[in-house]
N, C-alpha and C. Protein backbone atom coordinates (compact mmCIF):
# COMPACT_ATOMS: atom_id res chain seq x y z
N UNK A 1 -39.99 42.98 -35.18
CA UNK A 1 -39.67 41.70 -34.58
C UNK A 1 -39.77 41.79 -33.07
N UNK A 2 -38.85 42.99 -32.63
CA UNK A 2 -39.19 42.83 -30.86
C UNK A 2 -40.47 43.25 -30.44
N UNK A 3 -41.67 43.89 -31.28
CA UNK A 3 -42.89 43.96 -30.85
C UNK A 3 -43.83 42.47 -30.62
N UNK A 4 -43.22 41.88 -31.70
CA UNK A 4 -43.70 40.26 -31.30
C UNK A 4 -43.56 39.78 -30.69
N UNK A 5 -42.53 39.81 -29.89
CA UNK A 5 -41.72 39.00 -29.07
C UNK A 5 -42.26 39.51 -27.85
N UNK A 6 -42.75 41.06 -27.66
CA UNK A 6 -42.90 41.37 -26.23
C UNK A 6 -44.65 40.99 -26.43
N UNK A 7 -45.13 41.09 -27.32
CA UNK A 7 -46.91 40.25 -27.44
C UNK A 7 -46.59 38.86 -27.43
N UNK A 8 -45.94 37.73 -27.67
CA UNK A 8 -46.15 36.41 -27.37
C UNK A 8 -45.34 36.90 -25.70
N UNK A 9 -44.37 37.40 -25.03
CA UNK A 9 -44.42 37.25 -23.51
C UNK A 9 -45.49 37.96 -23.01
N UNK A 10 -46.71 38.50 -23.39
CA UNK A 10 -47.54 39.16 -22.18
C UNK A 10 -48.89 38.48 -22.51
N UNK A 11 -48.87 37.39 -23.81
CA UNK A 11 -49.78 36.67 -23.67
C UNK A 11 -49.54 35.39 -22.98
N UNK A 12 -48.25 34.84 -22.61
CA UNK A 12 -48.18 33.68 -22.26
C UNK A 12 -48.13 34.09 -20.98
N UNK A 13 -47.75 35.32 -20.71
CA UNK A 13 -48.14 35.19 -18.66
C UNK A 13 -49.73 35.70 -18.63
N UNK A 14 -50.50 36.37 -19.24
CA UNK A 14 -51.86 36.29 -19.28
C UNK A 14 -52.28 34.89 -19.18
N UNK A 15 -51.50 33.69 -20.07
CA UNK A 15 -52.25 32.35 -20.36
C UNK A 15 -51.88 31.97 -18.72
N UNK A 16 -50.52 32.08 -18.01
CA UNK A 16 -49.95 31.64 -16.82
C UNK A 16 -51.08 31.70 -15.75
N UNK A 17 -51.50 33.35 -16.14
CA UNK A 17 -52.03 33.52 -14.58
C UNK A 17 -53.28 33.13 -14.75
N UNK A 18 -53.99 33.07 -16.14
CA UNK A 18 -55.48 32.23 -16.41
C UNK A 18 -55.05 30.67 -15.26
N UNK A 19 -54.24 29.71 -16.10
CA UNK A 19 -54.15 29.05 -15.25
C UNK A 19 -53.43 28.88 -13.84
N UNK A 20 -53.09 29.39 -13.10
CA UNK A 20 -52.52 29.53 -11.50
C UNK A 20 -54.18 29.38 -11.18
N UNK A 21 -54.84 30.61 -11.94
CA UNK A 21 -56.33 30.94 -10.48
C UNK A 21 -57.02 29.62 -10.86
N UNK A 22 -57.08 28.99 -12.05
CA UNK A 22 -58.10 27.82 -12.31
C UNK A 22 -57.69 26.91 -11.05
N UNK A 23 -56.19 26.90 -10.97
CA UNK A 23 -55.74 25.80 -10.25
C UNK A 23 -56.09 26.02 -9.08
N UNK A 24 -55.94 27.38 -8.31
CA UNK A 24 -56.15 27.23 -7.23
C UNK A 24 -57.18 27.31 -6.80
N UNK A 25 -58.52 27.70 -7.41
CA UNK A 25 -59.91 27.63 -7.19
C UNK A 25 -60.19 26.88 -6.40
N UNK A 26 -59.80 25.67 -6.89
CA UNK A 26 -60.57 24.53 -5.53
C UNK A 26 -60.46 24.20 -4.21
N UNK A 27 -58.99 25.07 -3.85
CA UNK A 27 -58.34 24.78 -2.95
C UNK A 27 -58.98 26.15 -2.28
N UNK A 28 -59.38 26.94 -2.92
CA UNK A 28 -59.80 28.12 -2.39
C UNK A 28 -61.37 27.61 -1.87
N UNK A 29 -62.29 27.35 -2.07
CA UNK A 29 -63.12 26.86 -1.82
C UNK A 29 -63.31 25.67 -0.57
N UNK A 30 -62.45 25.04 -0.76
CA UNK A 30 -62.10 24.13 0.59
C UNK A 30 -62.10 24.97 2.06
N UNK A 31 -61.59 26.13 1.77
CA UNK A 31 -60.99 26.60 2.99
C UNK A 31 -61.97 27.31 3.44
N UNK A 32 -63.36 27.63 2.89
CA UNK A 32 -64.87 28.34 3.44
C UNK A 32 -65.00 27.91 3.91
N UNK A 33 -65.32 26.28 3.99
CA UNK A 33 -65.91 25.63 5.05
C UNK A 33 -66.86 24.27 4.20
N UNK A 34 -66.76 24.45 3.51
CA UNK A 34 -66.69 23.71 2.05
C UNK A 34 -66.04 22.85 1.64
N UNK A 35 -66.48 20.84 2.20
CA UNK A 35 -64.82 20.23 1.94
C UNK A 35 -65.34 19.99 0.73
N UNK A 36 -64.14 19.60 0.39
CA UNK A 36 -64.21 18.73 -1.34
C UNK A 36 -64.45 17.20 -0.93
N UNK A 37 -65.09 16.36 -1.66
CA UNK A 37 -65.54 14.96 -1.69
C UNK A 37 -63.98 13.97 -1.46
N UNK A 38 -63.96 13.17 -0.50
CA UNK A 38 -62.80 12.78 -0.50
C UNK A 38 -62.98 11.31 -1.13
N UNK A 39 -64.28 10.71 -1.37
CA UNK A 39 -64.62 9.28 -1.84
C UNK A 39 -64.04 9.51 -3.53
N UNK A 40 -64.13 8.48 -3.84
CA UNK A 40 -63.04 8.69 -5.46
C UNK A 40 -64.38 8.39 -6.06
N UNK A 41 -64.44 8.55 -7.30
CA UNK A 41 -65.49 8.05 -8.63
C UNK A 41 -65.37 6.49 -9.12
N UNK A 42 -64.05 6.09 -8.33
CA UNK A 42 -63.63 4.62 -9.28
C UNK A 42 -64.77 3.71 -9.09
N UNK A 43 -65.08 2.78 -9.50
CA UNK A 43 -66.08 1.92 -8.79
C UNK A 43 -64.73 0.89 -7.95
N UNK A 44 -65.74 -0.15 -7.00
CA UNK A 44 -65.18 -1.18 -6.30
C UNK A 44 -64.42 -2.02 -6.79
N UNK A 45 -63.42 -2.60 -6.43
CA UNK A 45 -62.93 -3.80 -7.39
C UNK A 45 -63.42 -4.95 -6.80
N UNK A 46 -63.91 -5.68 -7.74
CA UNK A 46 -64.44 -6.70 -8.08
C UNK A 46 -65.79 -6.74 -8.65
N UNK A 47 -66.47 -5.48 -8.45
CA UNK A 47 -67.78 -5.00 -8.72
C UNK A 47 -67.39 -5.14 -10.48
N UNK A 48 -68.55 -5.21 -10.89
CA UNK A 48 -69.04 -5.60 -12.38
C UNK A 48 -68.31 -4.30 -13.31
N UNK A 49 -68.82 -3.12 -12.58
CA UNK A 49 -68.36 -1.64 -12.95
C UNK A 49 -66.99 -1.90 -13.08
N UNK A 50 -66.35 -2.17 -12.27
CA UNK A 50 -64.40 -2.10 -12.24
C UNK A 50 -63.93 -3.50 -13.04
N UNK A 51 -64.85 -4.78 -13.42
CA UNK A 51 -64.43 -5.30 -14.62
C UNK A 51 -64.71 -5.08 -15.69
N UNK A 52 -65.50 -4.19 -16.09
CA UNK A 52 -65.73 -3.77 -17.27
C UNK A 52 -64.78 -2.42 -17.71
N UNK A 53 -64.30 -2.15 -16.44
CA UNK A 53 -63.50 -1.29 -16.85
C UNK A 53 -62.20 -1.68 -17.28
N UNK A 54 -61.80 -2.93 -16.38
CA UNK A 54 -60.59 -3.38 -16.36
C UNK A 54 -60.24 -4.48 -17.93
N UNK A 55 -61.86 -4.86 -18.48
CA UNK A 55 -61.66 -5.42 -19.87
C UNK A 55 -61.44 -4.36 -20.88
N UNK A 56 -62.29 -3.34 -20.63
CA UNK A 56 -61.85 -1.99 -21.61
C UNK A 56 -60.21 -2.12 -21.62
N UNK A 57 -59.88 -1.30 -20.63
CA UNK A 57 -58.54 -1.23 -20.65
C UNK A 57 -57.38 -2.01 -21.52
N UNK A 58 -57.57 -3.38 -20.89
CA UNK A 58 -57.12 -4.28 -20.87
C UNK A 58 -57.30 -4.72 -23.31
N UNK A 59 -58.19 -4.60 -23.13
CA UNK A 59 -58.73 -4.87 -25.00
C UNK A 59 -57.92 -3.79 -25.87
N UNK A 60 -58.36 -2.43 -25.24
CA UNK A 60 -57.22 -0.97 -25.51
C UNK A 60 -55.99 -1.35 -25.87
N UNK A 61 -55.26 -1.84 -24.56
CA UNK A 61 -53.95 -2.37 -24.31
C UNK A 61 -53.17 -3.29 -25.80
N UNK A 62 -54.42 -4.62 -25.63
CA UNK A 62 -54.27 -5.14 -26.51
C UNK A 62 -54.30 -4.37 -27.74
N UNK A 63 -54.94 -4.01 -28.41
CA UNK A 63 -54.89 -3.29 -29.34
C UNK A 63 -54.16 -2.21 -30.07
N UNK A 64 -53.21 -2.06 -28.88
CA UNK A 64 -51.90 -0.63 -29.59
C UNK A 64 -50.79 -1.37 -29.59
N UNK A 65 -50.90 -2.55 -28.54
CA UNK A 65 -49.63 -3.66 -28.70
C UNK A 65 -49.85 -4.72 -29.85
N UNK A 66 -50.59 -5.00 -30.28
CA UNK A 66 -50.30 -6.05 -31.40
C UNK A 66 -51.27 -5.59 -32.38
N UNK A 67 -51.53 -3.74 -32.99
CA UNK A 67 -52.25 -3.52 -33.72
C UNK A 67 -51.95 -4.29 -35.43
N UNK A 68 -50.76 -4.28 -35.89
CA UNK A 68 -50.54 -5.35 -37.14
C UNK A 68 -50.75 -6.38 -37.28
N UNK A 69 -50.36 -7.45 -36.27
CA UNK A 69 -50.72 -8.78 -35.65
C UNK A 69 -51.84 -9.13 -35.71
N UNK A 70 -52.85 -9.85 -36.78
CA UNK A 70 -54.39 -10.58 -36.29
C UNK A 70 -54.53 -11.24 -35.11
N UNK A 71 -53.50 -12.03 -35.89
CA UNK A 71 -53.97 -13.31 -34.45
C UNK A 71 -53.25 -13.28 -33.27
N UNK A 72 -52.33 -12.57 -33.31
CA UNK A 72 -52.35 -12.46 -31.84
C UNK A 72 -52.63 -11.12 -30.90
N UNK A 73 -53.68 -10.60 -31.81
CA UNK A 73 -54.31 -9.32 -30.92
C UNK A 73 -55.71 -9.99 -30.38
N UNK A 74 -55.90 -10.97 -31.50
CA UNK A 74 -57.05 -11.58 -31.18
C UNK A 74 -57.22 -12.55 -30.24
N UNK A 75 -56.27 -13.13 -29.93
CA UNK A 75 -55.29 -14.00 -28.89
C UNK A 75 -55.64 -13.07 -27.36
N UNK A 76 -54.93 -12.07 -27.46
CA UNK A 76 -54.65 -11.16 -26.42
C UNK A 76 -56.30 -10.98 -25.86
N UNK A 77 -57.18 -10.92 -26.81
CA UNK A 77 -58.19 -9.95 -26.31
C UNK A 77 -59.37 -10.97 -25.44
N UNK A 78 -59.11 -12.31 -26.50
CA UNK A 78 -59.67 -13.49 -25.60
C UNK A 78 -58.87 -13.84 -24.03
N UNK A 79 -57.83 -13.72 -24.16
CA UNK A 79 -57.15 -13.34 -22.61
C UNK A 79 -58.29 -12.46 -21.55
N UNK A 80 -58.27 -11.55 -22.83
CA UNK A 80 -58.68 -9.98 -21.08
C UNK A 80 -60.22 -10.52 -21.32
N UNK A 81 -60.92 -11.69 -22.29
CA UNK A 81 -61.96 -11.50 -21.76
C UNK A 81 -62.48 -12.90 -20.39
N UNK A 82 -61.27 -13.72 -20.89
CA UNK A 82 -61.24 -14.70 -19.97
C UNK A 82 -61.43 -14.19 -18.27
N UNK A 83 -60.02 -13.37 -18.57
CA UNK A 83 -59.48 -12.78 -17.10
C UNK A 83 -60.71 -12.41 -16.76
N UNK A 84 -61.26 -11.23 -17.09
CA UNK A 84 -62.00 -10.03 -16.57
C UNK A 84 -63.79 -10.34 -16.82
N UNK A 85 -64.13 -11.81 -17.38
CA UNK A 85 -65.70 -12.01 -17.49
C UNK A 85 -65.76 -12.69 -16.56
């Protein structure tokens, strides 16, 4: 029993320190001389890209909130397409 116990603690700080270096990789890299991208991936809001994202969402939404409900998921979803087309 205590041989197990000391193999699940020297694999979970093996798993620890796997992730510490993943984490700090990037930050390590920054500091060469090497910035990291500071512009985001989101698209613009109002751009076509960020309403289509915002109907995704928005249909998603609908859909975990009134998943039993027909008609008024179906309700909901004509909403986000009103809003967001």
């Amino acid at each position: 029993m205590r041989n197990n116990r000391v193999a699940r603690r020297l694999v979970g700080v093996a798993a620890a320190a796997m992730i510490s270096v993943g984490v700090a990789a990037p930050a390590g890299f920054a500091q060469y001389g090497e910035e990291l991208p500071t512009t985001s991936m989101l698209p613009a809001p109002g751009s076509p890209a960020a309403n289509r994202a915002a109907l995704k969402k928005c249909i998603a939404k609908a859909q975990t909130k009134f998943g039993d409900n027909r008609v008024k998921k179906k309700a909901a979803i004509r909403k986000c397409r009103k809003k967001f087309r």
